[in-house]
Protein backbone atom coordinates (compact mmCIF):
# COMPACT_ATOMS: atom_id res chain seq x y z
CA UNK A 1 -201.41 3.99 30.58
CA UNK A 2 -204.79 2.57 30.43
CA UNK A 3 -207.40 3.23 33.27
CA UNK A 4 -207.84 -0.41 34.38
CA UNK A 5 -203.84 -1.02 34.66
CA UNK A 6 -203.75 2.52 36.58
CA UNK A 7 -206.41 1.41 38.72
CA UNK A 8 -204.35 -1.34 39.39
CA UNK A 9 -201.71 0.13 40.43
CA UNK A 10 -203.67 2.68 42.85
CA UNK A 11 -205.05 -0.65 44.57
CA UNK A 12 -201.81 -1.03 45.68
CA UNK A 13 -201.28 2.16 47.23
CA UNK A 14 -205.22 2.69 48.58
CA UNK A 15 -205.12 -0.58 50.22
CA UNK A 16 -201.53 0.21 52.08
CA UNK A 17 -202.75 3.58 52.58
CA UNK A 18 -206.15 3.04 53.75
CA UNK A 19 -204.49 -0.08 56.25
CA UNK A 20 -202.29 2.88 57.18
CA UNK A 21 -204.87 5.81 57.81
CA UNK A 22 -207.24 3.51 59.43
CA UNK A 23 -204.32 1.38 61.73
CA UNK A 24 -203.31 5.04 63.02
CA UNK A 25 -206.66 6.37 63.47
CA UNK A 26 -207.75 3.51 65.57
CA UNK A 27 -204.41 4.24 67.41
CA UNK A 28 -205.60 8.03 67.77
CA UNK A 29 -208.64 7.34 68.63
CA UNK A 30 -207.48 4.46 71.80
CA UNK A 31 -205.46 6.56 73.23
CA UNK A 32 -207.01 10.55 72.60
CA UNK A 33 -211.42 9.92 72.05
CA UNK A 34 -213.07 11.83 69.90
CA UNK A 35 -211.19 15.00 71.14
CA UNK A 36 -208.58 13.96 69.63
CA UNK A 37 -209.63 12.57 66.14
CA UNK A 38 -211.26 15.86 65.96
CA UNK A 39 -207.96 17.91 66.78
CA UNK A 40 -205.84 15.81 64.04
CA UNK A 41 -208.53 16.49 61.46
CA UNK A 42 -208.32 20.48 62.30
CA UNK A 43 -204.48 20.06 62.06
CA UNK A 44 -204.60 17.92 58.54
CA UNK A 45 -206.95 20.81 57.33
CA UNK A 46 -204.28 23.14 58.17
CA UNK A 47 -201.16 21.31 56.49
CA UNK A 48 -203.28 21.02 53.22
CA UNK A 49 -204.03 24.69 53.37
CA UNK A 50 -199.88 25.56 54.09
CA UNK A 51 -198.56 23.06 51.68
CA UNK A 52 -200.39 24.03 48.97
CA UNK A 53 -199.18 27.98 49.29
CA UNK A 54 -195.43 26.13 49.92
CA UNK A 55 -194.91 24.70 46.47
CA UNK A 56 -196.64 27.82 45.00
CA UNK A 57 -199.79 25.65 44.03
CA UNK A 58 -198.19 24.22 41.00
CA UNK A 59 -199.04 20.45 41.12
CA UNK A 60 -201.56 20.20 38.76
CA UNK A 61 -199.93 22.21 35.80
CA UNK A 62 -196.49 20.58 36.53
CA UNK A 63 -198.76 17.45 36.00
CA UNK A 64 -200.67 18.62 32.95
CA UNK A 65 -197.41 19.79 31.06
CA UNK A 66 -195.04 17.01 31.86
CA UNK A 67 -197.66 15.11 29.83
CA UNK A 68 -197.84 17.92 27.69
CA UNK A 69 -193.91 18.47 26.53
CA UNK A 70 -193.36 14.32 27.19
CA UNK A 71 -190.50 13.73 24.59
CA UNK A 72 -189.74 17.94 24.58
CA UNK A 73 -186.51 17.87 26.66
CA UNK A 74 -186.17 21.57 26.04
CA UNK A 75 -189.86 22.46 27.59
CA UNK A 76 -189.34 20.02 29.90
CA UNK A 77 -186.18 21.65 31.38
CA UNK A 78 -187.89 25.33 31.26
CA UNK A 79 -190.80 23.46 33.08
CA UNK A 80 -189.09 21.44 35.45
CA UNK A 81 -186.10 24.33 36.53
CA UNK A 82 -189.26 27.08 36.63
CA UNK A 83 -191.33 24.72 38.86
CA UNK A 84 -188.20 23.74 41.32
CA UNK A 85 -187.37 27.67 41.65
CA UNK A 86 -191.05 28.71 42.77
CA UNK A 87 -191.46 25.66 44.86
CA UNK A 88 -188.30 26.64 47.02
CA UNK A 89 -188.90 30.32 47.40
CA UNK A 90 -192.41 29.76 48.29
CA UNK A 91 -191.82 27.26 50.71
CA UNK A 92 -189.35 29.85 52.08
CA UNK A 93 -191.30 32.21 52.25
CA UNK A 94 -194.35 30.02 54.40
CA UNK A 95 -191.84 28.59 56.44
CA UNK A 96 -190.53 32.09 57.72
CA UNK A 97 -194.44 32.60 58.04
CA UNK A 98 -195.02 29.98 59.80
CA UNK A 99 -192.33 30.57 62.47
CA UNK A 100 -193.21 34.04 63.41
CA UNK A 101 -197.22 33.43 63.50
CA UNK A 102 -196.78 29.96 65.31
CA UNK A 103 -198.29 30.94 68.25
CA UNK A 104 -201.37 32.46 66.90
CA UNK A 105 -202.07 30.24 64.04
CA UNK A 106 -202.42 27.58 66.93
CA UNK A 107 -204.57 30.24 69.18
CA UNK A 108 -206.85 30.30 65.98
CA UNK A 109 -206.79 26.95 65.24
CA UNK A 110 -207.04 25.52 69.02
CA UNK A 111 -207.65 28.27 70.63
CA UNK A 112 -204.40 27.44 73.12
CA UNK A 113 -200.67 28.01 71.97
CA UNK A 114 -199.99 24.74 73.06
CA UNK A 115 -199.14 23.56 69.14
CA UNK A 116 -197.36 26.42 68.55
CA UNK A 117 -194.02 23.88 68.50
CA UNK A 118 -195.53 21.66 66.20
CA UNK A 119 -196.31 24.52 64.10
CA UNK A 120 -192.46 25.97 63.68
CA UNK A 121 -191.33 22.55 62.71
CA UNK A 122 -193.67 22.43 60.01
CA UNK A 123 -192.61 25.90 59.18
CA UNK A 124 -188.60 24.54 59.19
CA UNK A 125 -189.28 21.29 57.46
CA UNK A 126 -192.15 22.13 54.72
CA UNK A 127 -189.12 22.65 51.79
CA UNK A 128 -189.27 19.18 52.04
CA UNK A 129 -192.76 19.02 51.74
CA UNK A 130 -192.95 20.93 49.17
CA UNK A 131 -189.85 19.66 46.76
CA UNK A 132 -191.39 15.78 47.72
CA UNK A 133 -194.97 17.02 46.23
CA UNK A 134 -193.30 18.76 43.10
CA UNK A 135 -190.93 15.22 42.42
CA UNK A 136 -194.36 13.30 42.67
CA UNK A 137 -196.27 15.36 39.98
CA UNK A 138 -193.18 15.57 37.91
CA UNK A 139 -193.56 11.25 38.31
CA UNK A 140 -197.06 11.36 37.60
CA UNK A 141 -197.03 13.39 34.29
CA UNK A 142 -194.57 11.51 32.97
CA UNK A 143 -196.45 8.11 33.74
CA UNK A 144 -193.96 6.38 35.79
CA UNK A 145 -196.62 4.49 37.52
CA UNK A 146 -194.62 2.35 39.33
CA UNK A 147 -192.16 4.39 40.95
CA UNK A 148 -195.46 6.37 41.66
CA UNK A 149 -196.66 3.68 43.49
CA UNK A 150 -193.67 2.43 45.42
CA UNK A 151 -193.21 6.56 46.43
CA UNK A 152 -197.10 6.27 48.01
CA UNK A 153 -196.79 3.22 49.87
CA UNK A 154 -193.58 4.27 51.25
CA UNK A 155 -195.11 7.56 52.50
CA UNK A 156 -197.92 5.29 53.96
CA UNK A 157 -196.13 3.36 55.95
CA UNK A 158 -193.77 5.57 57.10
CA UNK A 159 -196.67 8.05 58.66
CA UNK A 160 -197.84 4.69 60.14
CA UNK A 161 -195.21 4.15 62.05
CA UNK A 162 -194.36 7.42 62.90
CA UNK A 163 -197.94 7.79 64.19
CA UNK A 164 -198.54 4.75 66.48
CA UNK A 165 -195.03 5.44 68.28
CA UNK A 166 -195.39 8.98 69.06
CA UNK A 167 -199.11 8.79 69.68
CA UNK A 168 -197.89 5.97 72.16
CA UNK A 169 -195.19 7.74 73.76
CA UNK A 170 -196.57 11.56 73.86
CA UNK A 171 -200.63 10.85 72.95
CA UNK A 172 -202.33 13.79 70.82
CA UNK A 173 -198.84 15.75 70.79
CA UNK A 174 -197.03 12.88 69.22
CA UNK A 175 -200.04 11.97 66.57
CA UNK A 176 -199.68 16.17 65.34
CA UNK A 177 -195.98 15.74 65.04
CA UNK A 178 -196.27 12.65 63.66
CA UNK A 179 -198.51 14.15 60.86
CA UNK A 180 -195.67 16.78 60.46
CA UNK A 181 -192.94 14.61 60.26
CA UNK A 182 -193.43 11.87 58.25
CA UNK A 183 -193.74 13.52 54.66
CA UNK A 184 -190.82 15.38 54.87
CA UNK A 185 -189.10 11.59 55.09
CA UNK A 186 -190.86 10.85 52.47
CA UNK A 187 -188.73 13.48 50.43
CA UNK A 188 -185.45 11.26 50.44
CA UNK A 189 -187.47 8.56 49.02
CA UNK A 190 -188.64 10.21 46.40
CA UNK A 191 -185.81 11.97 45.68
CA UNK A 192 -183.82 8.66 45.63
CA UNK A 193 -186.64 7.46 42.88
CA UNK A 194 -186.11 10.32 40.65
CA UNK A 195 -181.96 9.46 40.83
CA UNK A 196 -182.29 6.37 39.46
CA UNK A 197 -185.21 7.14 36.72
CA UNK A 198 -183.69 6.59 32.96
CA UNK A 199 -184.67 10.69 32.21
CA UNK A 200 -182.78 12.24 34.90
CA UNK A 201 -180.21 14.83 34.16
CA UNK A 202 -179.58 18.08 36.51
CA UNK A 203 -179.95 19.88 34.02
CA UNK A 204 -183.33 19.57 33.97
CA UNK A 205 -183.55 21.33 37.14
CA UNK A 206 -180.67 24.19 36.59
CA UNK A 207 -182.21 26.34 33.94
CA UNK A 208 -183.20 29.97 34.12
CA UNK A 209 -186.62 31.21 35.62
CA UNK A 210 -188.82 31.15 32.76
CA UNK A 211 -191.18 33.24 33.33
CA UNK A 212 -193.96 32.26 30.46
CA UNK A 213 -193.39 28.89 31.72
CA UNK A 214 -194.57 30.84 35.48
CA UNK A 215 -197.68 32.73 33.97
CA UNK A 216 -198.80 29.41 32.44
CA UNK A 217 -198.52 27.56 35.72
CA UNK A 218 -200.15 30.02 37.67
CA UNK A 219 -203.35 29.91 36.22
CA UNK A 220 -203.30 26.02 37.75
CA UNK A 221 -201.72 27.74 41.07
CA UNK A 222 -205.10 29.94 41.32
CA UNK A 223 -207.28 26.98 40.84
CA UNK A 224 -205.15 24.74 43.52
CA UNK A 225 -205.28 27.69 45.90
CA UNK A 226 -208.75 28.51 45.85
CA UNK A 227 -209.33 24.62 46.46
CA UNK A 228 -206.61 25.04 49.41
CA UNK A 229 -208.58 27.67 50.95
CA UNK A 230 -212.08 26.52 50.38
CA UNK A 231 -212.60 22.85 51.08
CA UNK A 232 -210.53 22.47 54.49
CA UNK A 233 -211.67 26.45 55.37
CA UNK A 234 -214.74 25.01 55.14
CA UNK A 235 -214.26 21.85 57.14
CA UNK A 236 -212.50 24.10 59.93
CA UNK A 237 -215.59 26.61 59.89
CA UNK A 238 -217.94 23.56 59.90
CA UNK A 239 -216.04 21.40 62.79
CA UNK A 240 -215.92 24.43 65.12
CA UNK A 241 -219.94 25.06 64.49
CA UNK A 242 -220.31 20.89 65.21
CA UNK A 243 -217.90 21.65 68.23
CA UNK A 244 -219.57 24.72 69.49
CA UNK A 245 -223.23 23.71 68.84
CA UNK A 246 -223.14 20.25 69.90
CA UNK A 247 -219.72 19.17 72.01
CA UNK A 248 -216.31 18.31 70.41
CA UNK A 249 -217.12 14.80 70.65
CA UNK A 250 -219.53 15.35 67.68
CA UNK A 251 -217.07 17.22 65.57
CA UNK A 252 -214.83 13.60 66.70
CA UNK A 253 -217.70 11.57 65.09
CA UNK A 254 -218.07 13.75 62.17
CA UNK A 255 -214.07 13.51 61.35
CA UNK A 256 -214.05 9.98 62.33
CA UNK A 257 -216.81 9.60 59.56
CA UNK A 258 -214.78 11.64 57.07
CA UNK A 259 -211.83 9.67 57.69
CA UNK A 260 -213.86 6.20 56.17
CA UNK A 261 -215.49 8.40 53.26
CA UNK A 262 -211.80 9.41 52.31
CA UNK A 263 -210.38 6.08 53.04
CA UNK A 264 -212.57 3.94 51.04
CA UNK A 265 -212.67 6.59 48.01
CA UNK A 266 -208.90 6.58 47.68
CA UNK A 267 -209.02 3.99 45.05
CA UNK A 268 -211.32 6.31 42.98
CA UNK A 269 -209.44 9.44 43.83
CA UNK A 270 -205.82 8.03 42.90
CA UNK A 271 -206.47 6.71 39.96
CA UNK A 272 -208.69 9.99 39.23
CA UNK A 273 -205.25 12.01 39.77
CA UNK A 274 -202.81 9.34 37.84
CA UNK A 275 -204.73 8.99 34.96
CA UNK A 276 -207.39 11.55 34.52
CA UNK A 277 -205.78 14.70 34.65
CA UNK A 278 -202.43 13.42 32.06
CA UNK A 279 -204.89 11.98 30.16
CA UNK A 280 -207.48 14.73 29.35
CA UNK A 281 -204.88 16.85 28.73
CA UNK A 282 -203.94 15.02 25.66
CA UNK A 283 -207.22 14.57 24.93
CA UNK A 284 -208.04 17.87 21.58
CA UNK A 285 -211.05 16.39 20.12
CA UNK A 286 -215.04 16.49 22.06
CA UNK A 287 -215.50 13.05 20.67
CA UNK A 288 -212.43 11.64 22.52
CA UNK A 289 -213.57 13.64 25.72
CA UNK A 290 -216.94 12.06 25.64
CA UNK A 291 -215.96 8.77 25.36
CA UNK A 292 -213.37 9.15 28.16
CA UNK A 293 -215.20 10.53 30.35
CA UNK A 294 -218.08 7.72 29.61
CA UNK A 295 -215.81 5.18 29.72
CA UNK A 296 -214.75 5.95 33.34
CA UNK A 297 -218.37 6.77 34.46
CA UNK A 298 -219.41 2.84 33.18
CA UNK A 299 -215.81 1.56 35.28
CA UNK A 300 -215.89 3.39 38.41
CA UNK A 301 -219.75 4.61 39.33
CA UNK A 302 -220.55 0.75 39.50
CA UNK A 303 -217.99 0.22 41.69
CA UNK A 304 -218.39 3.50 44.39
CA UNK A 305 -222.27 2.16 44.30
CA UNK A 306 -221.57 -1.15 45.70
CA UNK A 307 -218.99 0.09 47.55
CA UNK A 308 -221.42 3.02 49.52
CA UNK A 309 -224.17 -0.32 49.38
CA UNK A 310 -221.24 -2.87 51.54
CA UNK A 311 -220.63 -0.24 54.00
CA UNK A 312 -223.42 0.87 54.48
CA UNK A 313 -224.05 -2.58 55.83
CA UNK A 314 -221.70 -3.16 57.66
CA UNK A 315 -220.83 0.32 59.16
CA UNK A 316 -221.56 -1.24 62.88
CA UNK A 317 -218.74 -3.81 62.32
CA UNK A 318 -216.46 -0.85 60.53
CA UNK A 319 -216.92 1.30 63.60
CA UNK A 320 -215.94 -1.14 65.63
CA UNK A 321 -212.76 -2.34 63.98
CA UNK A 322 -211.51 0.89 63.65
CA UNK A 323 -212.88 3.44 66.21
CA UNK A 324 -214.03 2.63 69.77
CA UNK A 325 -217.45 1.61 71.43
CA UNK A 326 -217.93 5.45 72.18
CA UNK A 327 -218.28 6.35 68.76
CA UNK A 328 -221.30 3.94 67.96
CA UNK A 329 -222.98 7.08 67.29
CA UNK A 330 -221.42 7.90 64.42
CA UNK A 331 -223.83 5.47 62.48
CA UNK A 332 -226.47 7.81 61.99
CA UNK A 333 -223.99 9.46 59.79
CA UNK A 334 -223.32 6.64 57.09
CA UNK A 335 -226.51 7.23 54.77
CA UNK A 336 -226.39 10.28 53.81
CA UNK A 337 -222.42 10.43 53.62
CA UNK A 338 -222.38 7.64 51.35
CA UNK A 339 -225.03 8.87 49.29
CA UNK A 340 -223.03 12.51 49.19
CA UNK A 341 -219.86 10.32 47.96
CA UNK A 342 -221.56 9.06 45.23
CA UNK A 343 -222.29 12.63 43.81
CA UNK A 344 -219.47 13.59 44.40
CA UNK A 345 -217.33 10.95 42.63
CA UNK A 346 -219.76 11.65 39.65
CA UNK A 347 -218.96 15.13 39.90
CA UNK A 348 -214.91 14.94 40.19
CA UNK A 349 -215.14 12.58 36.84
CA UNK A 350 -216.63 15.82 35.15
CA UNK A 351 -214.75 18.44 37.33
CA UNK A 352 -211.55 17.20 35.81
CA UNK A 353 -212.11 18.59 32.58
CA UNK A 354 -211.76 22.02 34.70
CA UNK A 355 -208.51 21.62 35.53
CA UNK A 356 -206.97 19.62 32.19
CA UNK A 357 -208.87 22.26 30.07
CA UNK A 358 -207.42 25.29 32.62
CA UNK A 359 -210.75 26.68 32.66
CA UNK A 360 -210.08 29.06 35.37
CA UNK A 361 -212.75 31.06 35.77
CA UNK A 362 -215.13 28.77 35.46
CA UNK A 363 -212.88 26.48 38.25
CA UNK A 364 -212.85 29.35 40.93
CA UNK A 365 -216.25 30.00 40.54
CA UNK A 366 -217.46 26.68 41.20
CA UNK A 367 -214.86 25.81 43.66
CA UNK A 368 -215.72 29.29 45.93
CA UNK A 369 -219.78 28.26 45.00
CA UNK A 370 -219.64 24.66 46.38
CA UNK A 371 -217.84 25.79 49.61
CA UNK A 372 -220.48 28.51 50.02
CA UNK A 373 -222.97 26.29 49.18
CA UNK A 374 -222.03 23.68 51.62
CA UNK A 375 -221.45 26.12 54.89
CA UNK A 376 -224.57 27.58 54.38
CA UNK A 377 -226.57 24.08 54.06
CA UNK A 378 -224.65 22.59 57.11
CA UNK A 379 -225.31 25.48 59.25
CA UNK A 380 -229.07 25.30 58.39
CA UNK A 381 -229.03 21.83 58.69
CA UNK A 382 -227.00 21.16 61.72
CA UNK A 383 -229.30 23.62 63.72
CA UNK A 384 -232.41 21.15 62.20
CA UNK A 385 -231.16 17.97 62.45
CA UNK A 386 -228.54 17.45 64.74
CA UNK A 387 -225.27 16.08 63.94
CA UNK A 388 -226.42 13.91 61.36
CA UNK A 389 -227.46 17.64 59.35
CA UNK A 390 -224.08 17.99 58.60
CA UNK A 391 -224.07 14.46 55.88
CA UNK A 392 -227.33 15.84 55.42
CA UNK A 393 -225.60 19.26 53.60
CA UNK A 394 -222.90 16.83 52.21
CA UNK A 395 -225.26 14.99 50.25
CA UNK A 396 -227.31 18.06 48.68
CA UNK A 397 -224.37 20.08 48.04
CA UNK A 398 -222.65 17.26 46.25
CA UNK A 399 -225.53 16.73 44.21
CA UNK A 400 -226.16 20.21 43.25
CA UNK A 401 -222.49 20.24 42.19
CA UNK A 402 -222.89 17.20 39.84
CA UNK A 403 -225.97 18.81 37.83
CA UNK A 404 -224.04 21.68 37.63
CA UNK A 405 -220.92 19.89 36.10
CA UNK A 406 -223.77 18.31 33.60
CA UNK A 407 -224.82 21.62 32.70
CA UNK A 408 -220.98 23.06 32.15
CA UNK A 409 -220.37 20.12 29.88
CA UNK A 410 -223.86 19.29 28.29
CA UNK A 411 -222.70 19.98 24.98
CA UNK A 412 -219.51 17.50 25.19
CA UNK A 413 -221.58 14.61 26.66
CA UNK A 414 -224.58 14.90 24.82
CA UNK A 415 -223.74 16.31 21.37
């Protein structure tokens, strides 16, 4: 699977997923303001963090040793039977959680119990969640890109539509259920997918616990979790401080801003997770690392740079399409959140050696020391510069983690 054909292939998906994101946004943002596109982004922040303790944070090591054991069909049953245990008894386990502390996870998160619904049918639905995310990794390690891809656009279009009817119909109740709803479809998609792939037998999935299989997955599980907890923790911490300092409206602008980063990026960041990860886990030697990693960094840094350079440009027109007049003032944001992408694309093409290479330690410690890192610029800058502080502290932080990636790896890139 080379990286042009995979990139390819995630085309397809990022351009039905970012017509998607951006159709519903625009539908968010009609019919809720800022209020609301600030609201859904607390509430995506949230599902990340839940569904990532629901499948036991095992995506990236089910990834990494599908590709691993490809052709093993014993490992691949101890792998596959071990990951579909611990993603049903953790999911069982949050969803219980979820019920009981409905009402004050939404208190926390809202400060009002009025999502507290929304909340327990997350709780009752996130097995599918869960078993859809662990299908999709098993799919992705074993390089089924198609399937992949058909699975993706599905899920796309299917949160579309769930989105623009109930955000119609019941407004910012309908968008959160929406956002709740429309993966765990997604599930009996998938599921039909893996049916009908050539490899499928059940006993893949019926073994005993295995429980070396377990203690190798969990050192991925720490590294997914301490993402989980970080990066939207600190998008939570950093949206209330916009909210509280400066008017939820400005938190609206900042998530409304987030949402074009992400959209736009999803190209890069698919066919990051499709190909990198499978493929620098085969990857023994320095010399095949190098060029990799080189190889991608001549593909893909041309192509975010033009990309930040067009919108840029054009980010009057962009707001337009697919916001509101009211949130003109989100260009001020554009600069220094396109210059923040760039580092941080530059960045993820190094940071996935982390992960492939299960280097842990080194993983949890930069993970916890960007999200520090990043609160503690944002504050300062926020309370200097406004709103626009907060790209500001994207920017930096993002750069700081990309010479600090070079300095990690100096001795595979430049020996």
């Amino acid at each position: 699977m080379k990286l042009l054909k995979t990139s390819f292939f995630s085309a397809i998906i990022t351009v039905v997923r970012i017509a998607a994101g951006f159709v519903a946004n625009k539908a968010v943002a009609v019919f809720t303001g800022a209020t609301g596109v600030a609201t859904i982004g607390q509430f995506t922040n949230f599902i990340a963090i839940a569904l990532t303790f629901a499948n036991g944070a095992i995506n990236n090591g089910v990834i990494k040793y599908t590709a691993e054991f490809d052709g093993d069909k014993d490992q691949l049953q101890k792998l596959f039977s071990t990951s579909f245990k611990i993603s049903l008894y953790c999911s069982f386990l949050i969803g219980a959680v979820l019920l009981i502390l409905s009402p004050y996870i939404s208190n926390y998160l809202f400060s009002s119990e009025v999502y507290s619904m929304p909340i327990k049918v997350l709780g009752i639905t996130i097995v599918l969640y869960s078993l859809n995310s662990l299908l999709i990794s098993i799919l992705n390690g074993k390089k089924q890109i198609s399937s992949f891809t058909v699975i993706n656009t599905a899920g796309s279009i299917i949160g579309l539509l769930f989105t623009v009817i109930l955000v119609f119909y019941f407004k910012l109740q309908g968008a959160i259920y929406a956002l709740v709803l429309a993966q765990s479809i997604v599930f009996f998609v998938t599921l039909a997918m893996i049916l009908k792939s050539d490899w499928f037998q059940w006993s893949y999935f019926n073994q005993p616990f295995d429980r070396k299989v377990a203690v190798s997955l969990s050192h991925f599980s720490l590294m997914a979790i301490v993402t989980a907890l970080t990066v939207p923790v600190s998008q939570i911490f950093l949206r209330n401080l916009i909210a509280n300092k400066l008017g939820i409206d400005s938190a609206g602008y900042w998530q409304g801003m987030m949402r074009i980063s992400d959209g736009y990026l999803l190209l890069i960041t698919t066919s990051l997770g499709t190909y990198y990860l499978p493929k620098l886990s085969s990857l023994l030697l320095d010399k095949d690392l190098k060029n990799e990693i080189l190889n991608g960094y001549k593909i893909i840094m041309p192509a975010v740079f033009v990309s930040c350079v067009i919108i840029y440009f054009m980010r009057f027109i962009i707001i337009r399409i697919l916001y509101v007049e009211s949130f003109i003032n989100m260009q001020s944001l554009f600069f220094y959140q396109l210059l923040g992408d760039f580092f941080k694309i530059a960045a993820w093409l190094l940071g996935y050696l982390l992960v492939a290479k299960s280097m842990t330690k080194i993983y949890v410690i930069t993970e916890i020391g960007f999200s520090v890192c990043y609160v503690v610029i944002g504050y300062f800058c926020i309370r200097s510069f406004g709103l626009v502080g907060i790209t500001i502290a994207f920017a930096v932080s993002y750069f700081m983690y990309f010479l600090l990636m070079l300095m990690i790896f100096r001795k595979t890139l430049f020996n």
